[in-house]
Protein backbone atom coordinates (compact mmCIF):
# COMPACT_ATOMS: atom_id res chain seq x y z
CA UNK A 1 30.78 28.33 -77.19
CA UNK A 2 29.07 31.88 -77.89
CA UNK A 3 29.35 34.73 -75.80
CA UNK A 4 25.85 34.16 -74.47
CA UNK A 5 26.27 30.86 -73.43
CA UNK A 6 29.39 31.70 -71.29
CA UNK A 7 27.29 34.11 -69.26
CA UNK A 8 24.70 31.95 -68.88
CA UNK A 9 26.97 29.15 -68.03
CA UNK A 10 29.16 32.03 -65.52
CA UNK A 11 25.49 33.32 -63.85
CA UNK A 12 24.62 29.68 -63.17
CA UNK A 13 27.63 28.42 -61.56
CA UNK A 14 27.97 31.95 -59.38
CA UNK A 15 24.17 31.02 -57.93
CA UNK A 16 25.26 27.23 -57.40
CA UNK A 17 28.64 28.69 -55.72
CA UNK A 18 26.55 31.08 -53.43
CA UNK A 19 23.58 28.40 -52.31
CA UNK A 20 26.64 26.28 -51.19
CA UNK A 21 27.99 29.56 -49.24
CA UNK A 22 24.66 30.20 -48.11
CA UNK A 23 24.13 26.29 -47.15
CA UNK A 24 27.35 26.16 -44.95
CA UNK A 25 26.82 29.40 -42.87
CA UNK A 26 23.41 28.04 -42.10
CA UNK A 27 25.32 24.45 -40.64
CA UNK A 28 27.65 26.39 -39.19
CA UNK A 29 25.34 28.45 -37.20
CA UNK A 30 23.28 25.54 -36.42
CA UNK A 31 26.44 23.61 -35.04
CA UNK A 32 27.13 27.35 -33.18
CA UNK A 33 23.46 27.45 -31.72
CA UNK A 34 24.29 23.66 -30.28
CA UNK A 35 27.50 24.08 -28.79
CA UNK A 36 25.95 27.23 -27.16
CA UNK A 37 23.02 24.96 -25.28
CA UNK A 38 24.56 22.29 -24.49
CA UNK A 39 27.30 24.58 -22.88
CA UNK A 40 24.57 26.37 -21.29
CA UNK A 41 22.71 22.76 -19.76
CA UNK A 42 26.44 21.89 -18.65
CA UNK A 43 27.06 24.80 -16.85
CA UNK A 44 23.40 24.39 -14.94
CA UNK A 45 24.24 20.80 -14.50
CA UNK A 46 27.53 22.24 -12.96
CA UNK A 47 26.23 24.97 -10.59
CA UNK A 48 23.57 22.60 -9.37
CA UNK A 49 26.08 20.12 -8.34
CA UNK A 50 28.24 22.28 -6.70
CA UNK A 51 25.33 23.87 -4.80
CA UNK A 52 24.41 20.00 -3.26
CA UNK A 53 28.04 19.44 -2.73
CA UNK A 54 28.09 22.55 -0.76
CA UNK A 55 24.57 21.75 1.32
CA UNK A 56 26.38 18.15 2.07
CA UNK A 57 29.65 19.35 2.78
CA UNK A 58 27.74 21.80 5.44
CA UNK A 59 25.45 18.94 6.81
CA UNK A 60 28.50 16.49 7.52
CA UNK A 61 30.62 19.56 9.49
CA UNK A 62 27.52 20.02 11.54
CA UNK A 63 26.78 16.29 11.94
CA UNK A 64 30.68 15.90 13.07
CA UNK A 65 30.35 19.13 15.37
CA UNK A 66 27.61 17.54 17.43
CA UNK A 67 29.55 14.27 17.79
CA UNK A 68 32.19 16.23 18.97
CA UNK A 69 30.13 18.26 21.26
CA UNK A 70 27.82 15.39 22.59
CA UNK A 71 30.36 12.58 22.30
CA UNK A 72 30.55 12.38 26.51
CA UNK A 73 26.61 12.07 26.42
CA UNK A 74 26.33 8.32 27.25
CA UNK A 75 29.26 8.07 29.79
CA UNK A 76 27.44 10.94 31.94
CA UNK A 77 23.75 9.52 31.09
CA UNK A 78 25.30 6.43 33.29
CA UNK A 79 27.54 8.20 35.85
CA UNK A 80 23.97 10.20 37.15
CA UNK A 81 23.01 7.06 38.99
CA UNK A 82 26.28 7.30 40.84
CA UNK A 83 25.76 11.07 41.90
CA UNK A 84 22.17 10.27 43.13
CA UNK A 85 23.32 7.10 45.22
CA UNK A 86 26.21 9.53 46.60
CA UNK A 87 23.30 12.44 47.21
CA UNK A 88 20.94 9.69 48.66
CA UNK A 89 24.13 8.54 51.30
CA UNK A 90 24.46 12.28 52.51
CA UNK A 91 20.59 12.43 53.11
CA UNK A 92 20.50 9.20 55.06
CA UNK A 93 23.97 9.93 57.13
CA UNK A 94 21.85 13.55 58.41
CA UNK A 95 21.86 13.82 61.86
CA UNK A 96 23.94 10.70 63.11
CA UNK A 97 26.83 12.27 64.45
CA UNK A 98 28.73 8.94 64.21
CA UNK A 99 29.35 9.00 60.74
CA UNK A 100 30.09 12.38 60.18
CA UNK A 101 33.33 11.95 59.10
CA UNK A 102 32.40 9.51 56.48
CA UNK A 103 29.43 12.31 55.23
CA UNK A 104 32.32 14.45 54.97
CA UNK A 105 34.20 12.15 52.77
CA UNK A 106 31.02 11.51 50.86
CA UNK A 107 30.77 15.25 50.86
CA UNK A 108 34.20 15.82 49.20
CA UNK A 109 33.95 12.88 46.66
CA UNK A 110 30.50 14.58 45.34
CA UNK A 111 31.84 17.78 44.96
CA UNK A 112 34.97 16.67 42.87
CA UNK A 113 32.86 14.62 40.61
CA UNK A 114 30.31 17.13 39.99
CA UNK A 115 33.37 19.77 39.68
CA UNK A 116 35.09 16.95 36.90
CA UNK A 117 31.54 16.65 34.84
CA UNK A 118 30.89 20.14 35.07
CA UNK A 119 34.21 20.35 32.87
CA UNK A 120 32.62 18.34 30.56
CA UNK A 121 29.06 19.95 29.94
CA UNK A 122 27.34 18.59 32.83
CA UNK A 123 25.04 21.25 33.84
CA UNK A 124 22.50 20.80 37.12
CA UNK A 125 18.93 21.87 36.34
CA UNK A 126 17.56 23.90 38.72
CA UNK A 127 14.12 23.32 39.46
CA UNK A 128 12.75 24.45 42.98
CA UNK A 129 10.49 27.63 42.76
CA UNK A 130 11.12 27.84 39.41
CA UNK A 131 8.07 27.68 36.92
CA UNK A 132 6.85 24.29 35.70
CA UNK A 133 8.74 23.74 32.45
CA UNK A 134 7.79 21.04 30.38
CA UNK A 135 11.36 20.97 28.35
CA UNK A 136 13.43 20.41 31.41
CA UNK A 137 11.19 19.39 34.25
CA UNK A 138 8.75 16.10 34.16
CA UNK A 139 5.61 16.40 36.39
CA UNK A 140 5.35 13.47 38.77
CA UNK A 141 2.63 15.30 40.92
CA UNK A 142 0.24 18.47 41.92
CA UNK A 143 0.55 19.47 45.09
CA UNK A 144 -2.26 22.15 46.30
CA UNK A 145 -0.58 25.49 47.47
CA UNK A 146 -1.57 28.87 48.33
CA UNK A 147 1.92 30.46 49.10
CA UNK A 148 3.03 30.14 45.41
CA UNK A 149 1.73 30.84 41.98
CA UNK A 150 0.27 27.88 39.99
CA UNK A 151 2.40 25.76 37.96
CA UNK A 152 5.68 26.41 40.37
CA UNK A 153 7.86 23.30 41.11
CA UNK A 154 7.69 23.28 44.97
CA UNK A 155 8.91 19.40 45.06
CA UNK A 156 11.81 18.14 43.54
CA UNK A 157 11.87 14.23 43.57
CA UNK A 158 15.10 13.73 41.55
CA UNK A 159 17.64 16.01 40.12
CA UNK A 160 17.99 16.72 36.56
CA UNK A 161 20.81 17.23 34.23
CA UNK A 162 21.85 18.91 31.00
CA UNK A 163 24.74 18.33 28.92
CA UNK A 164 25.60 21.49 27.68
CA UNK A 165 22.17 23.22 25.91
CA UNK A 166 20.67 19.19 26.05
CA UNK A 167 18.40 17.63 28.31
CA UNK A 168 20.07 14.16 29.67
CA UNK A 169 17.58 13.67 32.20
CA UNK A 170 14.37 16.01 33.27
CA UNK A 171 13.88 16.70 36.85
CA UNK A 172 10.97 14.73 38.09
CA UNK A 173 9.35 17.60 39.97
CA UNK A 174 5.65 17.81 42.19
CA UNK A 175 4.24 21.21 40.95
CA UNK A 176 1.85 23.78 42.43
CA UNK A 177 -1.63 23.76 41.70
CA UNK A 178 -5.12 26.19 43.52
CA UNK A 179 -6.56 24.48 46.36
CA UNK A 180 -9.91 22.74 44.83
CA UNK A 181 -12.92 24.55 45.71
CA UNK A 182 -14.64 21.37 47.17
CA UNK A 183 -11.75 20.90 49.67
CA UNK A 184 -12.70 24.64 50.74
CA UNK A 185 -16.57 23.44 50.83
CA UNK A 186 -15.66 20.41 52.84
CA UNK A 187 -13.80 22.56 55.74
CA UNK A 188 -16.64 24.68 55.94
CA UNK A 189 -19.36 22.32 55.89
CA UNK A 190 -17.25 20.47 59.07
CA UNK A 191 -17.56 23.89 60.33
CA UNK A 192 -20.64 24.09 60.34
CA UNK A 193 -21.07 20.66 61.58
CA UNK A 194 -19.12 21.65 64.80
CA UNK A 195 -21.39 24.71 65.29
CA UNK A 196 -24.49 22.81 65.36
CA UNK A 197 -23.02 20.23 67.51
CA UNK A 198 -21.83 22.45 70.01
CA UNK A 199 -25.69 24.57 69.57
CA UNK A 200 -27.47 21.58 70.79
């Protein structure tokens, strides 16, 4: 082999020795650039998960903090009806002096029972003179008034009760309301009535 055909044979092989170079840094840094996204869509993946694990781990404290707080909520939903019977008792046993001593005892029993619920959340809602409040009070009637502002319970028909910051039951209530203006128009037209009568 001449001298001219070993460089020629030498410059070839360098050029077929660096396009395989060149060849396996361009795999490699296609491999690279892979690895690198599908780190980067696991990582996403990752955070997003955690985030919804976090929200539901959140949702079921809260969920099992209400239990917790409201778990008495049926048991004093049904133990209202005894309170009212025991209320209704004490308004019928007014004013007979025979069974005073049982009122008492009525009296007593009542107070303990609302003292033992009241331990538990029971709260009483106080409606008389109190402005008309659709959350806690339920509107069973207008009555016409002019000694109060509009809208003011002046009647309460049944109690109400809330167990801690809920409404159990709303207190059915008869609210205050302007005397009409033909109820007015009436009186004065019997007024007038009256006049003439007593003209002729």
């Amino acid at each position: 082999m001449t001298e001219e055909e070993k460089t020629f044979h030498e410059d070839i092989t360098q050029k077929d020795i660096g396009q395989d170079a060149s060849r396996e840094d361009v795999t490699d840094d296609d491999t690279t650039e892979k690895l690198k996204k599908s780190l980067e869509e696991a990582n996403e993946k990752y955070i997003r998960l955690y985030a919804d694990f976090e929200n539901y781990r959140k949702v079921a404290a809260r969920n099992k903090e209400e239990q917790l707080k409201y778990a008495n909520e049926e048991l004093l939903t049904d133990l209202l009806t005894v309170i009212d019977h025991l209320e209704l008792a004490l308004q019928h046993s007014a004013g007979n002096e025979t069974s005073n001593a049982l009122a008492e005892g009525v009296q007593l029993t009542l107070k303990e029972l609302k003292g033992v619920l009241e331990k538990h959340g029971l709260v009483t809602i106080d409606a008389l003179n109190k402005p008309f409040d659709p959350f806690v009070h339920h509107a069973m009637s207008q009555i016409e008034s002019e000694s109060v502002l509009e809208n003011t319970v002046v009647k309460e028909f049944r109690k109400g009760y809330m167990l801690k910051d809920r409404v159990l039951r709303a207190a059915l209530v008869g609210v205050a309301k302007k005397p009409s203006s033909s109820g007015a128009s009436r009186e004065s037209g019997s007024e007038n009535q009256s006049i003439s009568k007593t003209n002729t």
